[in-house]
PDB file of N, CA and C in Angstrom:
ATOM      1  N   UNK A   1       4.244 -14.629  12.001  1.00  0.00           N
ATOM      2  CA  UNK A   1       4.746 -15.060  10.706  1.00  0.00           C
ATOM      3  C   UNK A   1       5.214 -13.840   9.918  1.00  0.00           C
ATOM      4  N   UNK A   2       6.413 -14.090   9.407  1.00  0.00           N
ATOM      5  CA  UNK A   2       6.942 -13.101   8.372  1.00  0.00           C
ATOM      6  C   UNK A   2       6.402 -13.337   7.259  1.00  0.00           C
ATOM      7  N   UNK A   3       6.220 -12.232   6.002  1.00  0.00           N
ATOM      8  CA  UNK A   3       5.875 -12.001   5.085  1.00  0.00           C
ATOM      9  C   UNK A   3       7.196 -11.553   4.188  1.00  0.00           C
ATOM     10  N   UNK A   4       6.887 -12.013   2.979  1.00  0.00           N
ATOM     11  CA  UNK A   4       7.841 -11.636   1.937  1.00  0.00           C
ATOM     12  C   UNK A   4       7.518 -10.712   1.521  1.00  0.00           C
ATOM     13  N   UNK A   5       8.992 -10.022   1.028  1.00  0.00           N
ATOM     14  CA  UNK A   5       8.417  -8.466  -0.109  1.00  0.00           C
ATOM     15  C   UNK A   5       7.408  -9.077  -1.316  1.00  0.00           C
ATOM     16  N   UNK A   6       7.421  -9.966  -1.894  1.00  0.00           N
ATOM     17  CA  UNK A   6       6.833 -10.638  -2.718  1.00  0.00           C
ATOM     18  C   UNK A   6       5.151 -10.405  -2.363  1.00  0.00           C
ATOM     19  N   UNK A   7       5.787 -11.246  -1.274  1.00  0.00           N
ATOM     20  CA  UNK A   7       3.760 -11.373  -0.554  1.00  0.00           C
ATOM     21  C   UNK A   7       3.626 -10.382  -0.308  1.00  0.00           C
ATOM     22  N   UNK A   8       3.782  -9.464   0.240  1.00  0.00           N
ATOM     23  CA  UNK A   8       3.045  -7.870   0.267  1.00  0.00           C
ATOM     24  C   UNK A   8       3.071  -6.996  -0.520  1.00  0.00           C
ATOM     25  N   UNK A   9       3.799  -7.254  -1.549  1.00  0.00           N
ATOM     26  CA  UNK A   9       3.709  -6.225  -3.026  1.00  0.00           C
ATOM     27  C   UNK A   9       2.331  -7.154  -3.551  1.00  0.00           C
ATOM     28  N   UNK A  10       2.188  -8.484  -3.701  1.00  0.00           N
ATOM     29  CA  UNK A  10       0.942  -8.798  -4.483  1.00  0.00           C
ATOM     30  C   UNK A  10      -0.209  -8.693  -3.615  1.00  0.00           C
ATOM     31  N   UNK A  11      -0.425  -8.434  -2.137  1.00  0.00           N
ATOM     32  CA  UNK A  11      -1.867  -8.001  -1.544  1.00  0.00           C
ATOM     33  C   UNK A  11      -1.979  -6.324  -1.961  1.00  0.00           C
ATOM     34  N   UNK A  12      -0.656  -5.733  -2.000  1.00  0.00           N
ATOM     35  CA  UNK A  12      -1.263  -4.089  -1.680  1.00  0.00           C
ATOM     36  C   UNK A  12      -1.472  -4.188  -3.414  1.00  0.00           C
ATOM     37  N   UNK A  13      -0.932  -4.588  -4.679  1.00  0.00           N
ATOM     38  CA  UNK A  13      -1.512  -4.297  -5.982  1.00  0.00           C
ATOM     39  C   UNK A  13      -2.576  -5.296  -6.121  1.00  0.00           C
ATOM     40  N   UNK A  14      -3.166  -6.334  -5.426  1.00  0.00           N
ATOM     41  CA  UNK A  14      -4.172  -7.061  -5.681  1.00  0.00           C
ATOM     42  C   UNK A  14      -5.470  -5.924  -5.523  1.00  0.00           C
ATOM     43  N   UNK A  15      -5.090  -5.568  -3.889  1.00  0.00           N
ATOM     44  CA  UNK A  15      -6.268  -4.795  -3.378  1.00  0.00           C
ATOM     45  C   UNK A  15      -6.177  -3.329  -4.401  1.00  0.00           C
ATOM     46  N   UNK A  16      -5.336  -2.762  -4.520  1.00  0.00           N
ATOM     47  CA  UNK A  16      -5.476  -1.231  -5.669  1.00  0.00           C
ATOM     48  C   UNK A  16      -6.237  -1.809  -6.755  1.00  0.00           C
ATOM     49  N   UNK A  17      -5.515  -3.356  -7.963  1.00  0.00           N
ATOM     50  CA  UNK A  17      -6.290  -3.442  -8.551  1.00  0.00           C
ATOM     51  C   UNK A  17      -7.988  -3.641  -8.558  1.00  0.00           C
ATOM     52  N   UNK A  18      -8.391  -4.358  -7.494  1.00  0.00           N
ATOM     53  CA  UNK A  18      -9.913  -4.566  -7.354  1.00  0.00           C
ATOM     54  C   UNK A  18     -10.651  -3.131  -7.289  1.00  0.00           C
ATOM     55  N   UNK A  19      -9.916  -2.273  -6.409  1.00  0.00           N
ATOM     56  CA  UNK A  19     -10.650  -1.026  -6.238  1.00  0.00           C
ATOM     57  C   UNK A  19     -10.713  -0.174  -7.172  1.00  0.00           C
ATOM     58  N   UNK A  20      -9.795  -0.090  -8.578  1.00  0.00           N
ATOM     59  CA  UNK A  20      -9.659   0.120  -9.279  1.00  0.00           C
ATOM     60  C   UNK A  20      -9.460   2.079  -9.116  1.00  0.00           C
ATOM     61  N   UNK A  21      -8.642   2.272 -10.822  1.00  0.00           N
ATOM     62  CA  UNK A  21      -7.990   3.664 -11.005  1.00  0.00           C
ATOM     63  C   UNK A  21      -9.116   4.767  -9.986  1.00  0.00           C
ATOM     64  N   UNK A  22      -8.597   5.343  -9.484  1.00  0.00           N
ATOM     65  CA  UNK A  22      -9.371   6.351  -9.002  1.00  0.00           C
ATOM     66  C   UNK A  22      -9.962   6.351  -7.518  1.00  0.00           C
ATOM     67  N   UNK A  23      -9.483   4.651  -7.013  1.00  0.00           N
ATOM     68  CA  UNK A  23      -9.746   4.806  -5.986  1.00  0.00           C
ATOM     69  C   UNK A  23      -8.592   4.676  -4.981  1.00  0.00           C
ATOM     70  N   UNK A  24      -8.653   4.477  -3.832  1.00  0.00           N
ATOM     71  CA  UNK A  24      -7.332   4.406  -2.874  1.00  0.00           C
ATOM     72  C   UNK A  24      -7.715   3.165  -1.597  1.00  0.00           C
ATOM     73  N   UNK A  25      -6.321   2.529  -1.324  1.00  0.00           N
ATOM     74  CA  UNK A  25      -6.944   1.727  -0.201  1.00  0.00           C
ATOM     75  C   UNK A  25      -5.849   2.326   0.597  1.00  0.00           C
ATOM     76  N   UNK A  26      -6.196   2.345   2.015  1.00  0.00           N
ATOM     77  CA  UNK A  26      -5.333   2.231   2.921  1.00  0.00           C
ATOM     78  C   UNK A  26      -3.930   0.840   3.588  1.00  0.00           C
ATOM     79  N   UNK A  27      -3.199   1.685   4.060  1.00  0.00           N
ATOM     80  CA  UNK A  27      -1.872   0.367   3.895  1.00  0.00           C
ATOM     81  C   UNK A  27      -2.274  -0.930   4.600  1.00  0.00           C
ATOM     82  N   UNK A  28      -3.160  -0.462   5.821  1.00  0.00           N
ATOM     83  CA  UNK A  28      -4.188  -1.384   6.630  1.00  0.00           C
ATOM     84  C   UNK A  28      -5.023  -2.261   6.322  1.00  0.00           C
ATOM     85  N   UNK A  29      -5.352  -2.269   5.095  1.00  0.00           N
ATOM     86  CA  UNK A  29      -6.123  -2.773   4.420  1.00  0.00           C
ATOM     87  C   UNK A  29      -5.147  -4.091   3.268  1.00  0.00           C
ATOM     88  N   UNK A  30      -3.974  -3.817   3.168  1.00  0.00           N
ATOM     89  CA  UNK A  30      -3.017  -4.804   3.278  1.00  0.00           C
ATOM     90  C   UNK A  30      -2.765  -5.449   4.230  1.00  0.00           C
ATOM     91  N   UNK A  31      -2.080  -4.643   5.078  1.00  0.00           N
ATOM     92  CA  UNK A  31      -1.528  -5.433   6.342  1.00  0.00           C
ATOM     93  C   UNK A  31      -2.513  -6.677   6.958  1.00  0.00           C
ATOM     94  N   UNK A  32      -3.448  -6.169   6.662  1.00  0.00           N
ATOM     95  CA  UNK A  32      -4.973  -6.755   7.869  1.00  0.00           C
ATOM     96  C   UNK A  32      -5.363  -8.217   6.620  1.00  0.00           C
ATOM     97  N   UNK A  33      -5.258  -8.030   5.322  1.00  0.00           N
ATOM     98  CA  UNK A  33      -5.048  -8.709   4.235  1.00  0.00           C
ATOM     99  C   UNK A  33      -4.489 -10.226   4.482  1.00  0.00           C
ATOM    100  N   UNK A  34      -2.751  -9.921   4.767  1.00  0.00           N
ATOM    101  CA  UNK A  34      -1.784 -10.739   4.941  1.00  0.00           C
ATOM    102  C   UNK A  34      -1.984 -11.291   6.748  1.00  0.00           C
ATOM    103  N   UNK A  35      -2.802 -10.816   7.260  1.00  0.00           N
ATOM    104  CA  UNK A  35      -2.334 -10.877   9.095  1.00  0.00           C
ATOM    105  C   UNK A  35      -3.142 -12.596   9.170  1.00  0.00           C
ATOM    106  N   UNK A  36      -2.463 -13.274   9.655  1.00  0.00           N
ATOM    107  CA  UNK A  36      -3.256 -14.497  10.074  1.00  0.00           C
ATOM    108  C   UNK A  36      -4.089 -14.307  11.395  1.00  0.00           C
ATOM    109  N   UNK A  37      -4.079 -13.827  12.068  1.00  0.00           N
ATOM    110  CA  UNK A  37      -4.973 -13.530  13.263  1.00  0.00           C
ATOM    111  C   UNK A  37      -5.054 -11.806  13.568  1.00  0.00           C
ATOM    112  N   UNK A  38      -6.577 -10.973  13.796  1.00  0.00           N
ATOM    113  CA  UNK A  38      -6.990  -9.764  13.548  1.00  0.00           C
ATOM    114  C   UNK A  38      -5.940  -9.155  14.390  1.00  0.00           C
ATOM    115  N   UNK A  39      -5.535  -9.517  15.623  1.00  0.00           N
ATOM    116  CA  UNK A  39      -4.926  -8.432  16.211  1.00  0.00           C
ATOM    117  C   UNK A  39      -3.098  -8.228  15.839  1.00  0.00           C
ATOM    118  N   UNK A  40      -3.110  -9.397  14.466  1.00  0.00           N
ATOM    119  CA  UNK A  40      -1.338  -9.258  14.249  1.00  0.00           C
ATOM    120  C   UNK A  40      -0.805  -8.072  12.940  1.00  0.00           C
ATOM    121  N   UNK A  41      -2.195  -7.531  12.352  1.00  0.00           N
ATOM    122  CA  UNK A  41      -2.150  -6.297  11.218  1.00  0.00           C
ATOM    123  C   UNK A  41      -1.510  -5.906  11.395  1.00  0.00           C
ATOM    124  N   UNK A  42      -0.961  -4.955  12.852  1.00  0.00           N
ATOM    125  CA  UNK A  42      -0.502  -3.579  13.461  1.00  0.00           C
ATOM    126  C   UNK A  42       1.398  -4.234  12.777  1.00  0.00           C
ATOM    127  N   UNK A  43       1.856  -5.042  13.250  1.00  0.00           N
ATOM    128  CA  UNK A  43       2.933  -5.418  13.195  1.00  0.00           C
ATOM    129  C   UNK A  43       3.379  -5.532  11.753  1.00  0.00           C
ATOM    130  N   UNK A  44       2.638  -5.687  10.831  1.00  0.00           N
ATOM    131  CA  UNK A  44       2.827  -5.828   9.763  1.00  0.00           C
ATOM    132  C   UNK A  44       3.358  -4.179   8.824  1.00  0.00           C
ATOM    133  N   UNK A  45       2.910  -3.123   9.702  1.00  0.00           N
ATOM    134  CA  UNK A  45       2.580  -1.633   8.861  1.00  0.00           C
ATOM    135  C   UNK A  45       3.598  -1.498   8.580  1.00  0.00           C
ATOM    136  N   UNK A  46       4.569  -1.041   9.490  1.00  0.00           N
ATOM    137  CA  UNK A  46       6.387  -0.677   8.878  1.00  0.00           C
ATOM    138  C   UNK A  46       6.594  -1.621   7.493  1.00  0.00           C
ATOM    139  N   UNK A  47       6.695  -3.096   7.561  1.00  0.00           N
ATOM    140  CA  UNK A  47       7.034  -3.343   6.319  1.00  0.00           C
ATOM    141  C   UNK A  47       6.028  -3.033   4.944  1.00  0.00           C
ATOM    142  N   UNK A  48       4.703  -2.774   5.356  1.00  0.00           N
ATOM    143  CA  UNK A  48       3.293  -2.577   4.244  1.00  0.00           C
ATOM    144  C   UNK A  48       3.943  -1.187   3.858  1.00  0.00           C
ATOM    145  N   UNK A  49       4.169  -0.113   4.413  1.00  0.00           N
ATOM    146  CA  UNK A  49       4.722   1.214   4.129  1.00  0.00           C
ATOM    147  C   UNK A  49       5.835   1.498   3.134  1.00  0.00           C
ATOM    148  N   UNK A  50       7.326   0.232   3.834  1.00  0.00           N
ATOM    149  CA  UNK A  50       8.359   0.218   2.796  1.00  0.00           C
ATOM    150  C   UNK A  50       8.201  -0.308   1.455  1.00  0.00           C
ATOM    151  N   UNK A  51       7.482  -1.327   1.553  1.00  0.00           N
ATOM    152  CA  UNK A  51       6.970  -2.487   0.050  1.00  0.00           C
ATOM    153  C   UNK A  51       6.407  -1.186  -0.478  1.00  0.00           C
ATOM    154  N   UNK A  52       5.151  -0.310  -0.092  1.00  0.00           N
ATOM    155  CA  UNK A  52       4.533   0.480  -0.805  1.00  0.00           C
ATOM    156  C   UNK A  52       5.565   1.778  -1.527  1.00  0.00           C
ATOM    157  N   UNK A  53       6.574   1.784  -0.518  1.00  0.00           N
ATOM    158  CA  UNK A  53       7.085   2.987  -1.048  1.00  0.00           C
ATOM    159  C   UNK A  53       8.621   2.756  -2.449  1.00  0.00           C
ATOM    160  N   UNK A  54       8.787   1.345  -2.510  1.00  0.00           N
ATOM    161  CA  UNK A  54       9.847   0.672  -3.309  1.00  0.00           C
ATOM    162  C   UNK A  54       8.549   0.718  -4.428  1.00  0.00           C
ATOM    163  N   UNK A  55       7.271  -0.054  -4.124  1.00  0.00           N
ATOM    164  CA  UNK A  55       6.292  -0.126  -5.251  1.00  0.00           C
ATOM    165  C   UNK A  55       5.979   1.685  -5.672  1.00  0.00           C
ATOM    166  N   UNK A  56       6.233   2.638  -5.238  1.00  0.00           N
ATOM    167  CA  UNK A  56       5.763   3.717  -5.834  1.00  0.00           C
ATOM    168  C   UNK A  56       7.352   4.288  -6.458  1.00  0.00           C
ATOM    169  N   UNK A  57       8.438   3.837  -6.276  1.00  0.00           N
ATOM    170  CA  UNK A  57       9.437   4.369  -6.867  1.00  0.00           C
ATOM    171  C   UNK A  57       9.592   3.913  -8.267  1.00  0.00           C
ATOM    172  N   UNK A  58       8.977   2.291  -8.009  1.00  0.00           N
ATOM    173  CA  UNK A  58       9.223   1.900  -9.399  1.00  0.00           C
ATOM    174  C   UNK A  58       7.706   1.559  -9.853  1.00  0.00           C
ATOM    175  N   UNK A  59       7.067   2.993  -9.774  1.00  0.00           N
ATOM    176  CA  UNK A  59       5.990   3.529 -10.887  1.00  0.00           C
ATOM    177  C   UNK A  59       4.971   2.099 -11.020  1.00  0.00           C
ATOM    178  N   UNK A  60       4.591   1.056  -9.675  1.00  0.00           N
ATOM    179  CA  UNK A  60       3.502  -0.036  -9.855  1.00  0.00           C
ATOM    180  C   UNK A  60       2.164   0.860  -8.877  1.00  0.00           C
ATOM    181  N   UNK A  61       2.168   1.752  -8.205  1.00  0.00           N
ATOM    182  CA  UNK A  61       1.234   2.154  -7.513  1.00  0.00           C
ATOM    183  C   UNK A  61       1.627   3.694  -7.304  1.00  0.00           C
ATOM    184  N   UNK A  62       0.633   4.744  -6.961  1.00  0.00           N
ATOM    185  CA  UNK A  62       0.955   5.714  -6.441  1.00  0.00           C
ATOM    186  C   UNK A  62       0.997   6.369  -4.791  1.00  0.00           C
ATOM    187  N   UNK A  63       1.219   6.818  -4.126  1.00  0.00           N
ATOM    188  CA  UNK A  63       0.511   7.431  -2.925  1.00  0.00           C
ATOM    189  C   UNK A  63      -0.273   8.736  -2.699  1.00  0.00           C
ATOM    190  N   UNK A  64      -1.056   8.167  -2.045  1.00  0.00           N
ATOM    191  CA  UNK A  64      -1.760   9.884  -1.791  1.00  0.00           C
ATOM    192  C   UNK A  64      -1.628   9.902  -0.594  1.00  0.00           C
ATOM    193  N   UNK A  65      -2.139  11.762  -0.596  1.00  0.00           N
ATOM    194  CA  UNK A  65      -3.007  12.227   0.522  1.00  0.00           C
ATOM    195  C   UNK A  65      -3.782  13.174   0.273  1.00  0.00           C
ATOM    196  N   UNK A  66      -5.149  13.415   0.848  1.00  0.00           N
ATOM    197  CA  UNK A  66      -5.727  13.902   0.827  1.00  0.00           C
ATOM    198  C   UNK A  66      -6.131  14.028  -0.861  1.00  0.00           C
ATOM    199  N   UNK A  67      -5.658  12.970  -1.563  1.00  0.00           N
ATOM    200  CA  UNK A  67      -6.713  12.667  -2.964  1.00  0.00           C
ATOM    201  C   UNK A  67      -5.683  13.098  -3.753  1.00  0.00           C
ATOM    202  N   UNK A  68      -4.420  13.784  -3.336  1.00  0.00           N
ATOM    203  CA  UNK A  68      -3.227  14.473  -4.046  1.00  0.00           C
ATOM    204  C   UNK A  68      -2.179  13.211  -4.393  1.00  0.00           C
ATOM    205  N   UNK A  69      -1.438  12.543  -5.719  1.00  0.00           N
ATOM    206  CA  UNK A  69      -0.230  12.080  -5.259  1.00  0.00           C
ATOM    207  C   UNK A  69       0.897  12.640  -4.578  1.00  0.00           C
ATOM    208  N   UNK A  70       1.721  11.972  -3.307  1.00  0.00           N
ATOM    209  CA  UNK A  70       2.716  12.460  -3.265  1.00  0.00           C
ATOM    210  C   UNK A  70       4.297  11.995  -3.984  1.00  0.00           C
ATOM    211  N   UNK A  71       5.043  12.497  -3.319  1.00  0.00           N
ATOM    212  CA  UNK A  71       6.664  12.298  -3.708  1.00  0.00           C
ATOM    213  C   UNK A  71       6.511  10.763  -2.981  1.00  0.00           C
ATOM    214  N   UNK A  72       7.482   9.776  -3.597  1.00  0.00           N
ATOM    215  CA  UNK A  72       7.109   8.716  -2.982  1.00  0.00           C
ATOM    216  C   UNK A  72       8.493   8.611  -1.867  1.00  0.00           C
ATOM    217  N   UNK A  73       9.174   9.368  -1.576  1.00  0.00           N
ATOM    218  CA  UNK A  73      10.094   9.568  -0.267  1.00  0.00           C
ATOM    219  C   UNK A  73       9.214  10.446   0.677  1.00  0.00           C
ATOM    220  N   UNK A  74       7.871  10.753   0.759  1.00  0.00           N
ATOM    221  CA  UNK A  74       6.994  11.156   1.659  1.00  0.00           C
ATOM    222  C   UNK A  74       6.161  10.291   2.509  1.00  0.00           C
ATOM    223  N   UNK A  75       6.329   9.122   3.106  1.00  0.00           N
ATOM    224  CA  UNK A  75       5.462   8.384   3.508  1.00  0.00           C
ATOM    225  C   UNK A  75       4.705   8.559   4.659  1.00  0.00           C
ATOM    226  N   UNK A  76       5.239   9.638   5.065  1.00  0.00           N
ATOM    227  CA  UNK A  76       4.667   9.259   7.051  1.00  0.00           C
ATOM    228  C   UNK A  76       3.506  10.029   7.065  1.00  0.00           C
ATOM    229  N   UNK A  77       3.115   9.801   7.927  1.00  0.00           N
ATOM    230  CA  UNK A  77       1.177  10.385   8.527  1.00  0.00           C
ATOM    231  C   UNK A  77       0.449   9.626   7.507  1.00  0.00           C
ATOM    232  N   UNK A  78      -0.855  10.400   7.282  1.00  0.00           N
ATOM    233  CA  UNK A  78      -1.427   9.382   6.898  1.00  0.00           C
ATOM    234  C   UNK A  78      -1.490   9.439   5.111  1.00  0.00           C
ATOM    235  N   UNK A  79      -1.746   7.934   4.633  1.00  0.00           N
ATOM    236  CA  UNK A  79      -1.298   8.086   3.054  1.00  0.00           C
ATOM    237  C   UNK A  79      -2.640   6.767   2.727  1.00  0.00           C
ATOM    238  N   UNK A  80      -2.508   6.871   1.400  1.00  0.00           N
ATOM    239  CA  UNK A  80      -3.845   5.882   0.722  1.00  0.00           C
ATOM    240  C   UNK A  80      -2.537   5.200  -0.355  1.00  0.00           C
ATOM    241  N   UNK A  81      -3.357   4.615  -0.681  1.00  0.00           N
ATOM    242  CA  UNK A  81      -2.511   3.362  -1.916  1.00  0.00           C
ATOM    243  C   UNK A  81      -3.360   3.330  -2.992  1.00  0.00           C
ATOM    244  N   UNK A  82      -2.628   3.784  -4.547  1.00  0.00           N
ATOM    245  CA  UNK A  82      -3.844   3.585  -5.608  1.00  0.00           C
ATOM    246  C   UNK A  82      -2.977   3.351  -6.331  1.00  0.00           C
ATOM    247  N   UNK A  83      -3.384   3.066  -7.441  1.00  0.00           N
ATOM    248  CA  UNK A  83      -2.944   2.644  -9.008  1.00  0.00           C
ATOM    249  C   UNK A  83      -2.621   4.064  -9.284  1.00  0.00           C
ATOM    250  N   UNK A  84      -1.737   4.199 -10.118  1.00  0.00           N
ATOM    251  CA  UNK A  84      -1.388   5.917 -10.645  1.00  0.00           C
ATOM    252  C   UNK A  84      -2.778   6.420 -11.771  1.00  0.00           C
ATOM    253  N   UNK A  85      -2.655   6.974 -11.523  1.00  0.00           N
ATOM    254  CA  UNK A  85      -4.146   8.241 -12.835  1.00  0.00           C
ATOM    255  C   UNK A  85      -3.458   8.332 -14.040  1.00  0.00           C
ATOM    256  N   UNK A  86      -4.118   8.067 -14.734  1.00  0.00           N
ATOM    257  CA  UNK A  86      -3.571   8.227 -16.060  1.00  0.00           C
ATOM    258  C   UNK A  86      -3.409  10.243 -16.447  1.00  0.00           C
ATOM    259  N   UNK A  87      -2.622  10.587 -17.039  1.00  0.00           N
ATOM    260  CA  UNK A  87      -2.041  11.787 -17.218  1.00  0.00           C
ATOM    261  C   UNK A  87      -3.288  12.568 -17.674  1.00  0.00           C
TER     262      UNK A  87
END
């Protein structure tokens, strides 16, 4: 089953919001979210990555790594998903 940009912009800010400012979820933790059966997550990542990275251009989430935000045209290896830090 396909997923809408819709539907995966509201699991990856559902899940940031619950975990709240300061913390980070992984994109997997979406994907695995939206997957109707455990082993269909994996297929889901490419689009969980792009949704995340349209959602960090237009300032609804940030990305990290290693606890740092990055540039949100940085996506590859490994990255977390959070709400942005307040300044």
């Amino acid at each position: 089953m396909t997923h809408s940009k819709q539907d995966i912009e509201k699991a990856i800010l559902a899940l940031c919001v619950a975990r709240g400012v300061g913390k980070t979820i992984c994109p997997s933790d979406a994907a695995r979210a939206l997957a109707q059966e455990d082993h269909t997550w994996r297929a889901l990542m490419p689009s969980v990555r792009e949704v995340a990275q349209s959602m960090a251009q237009a300032g609804q989430i940030a990305i990290y790594r290693k606890g740092e935000a990055i540039p949100d045209h940085d996506v590859s290896g490994v990255i977390r998903l959070g709400l942005p830090r307040p300044l």
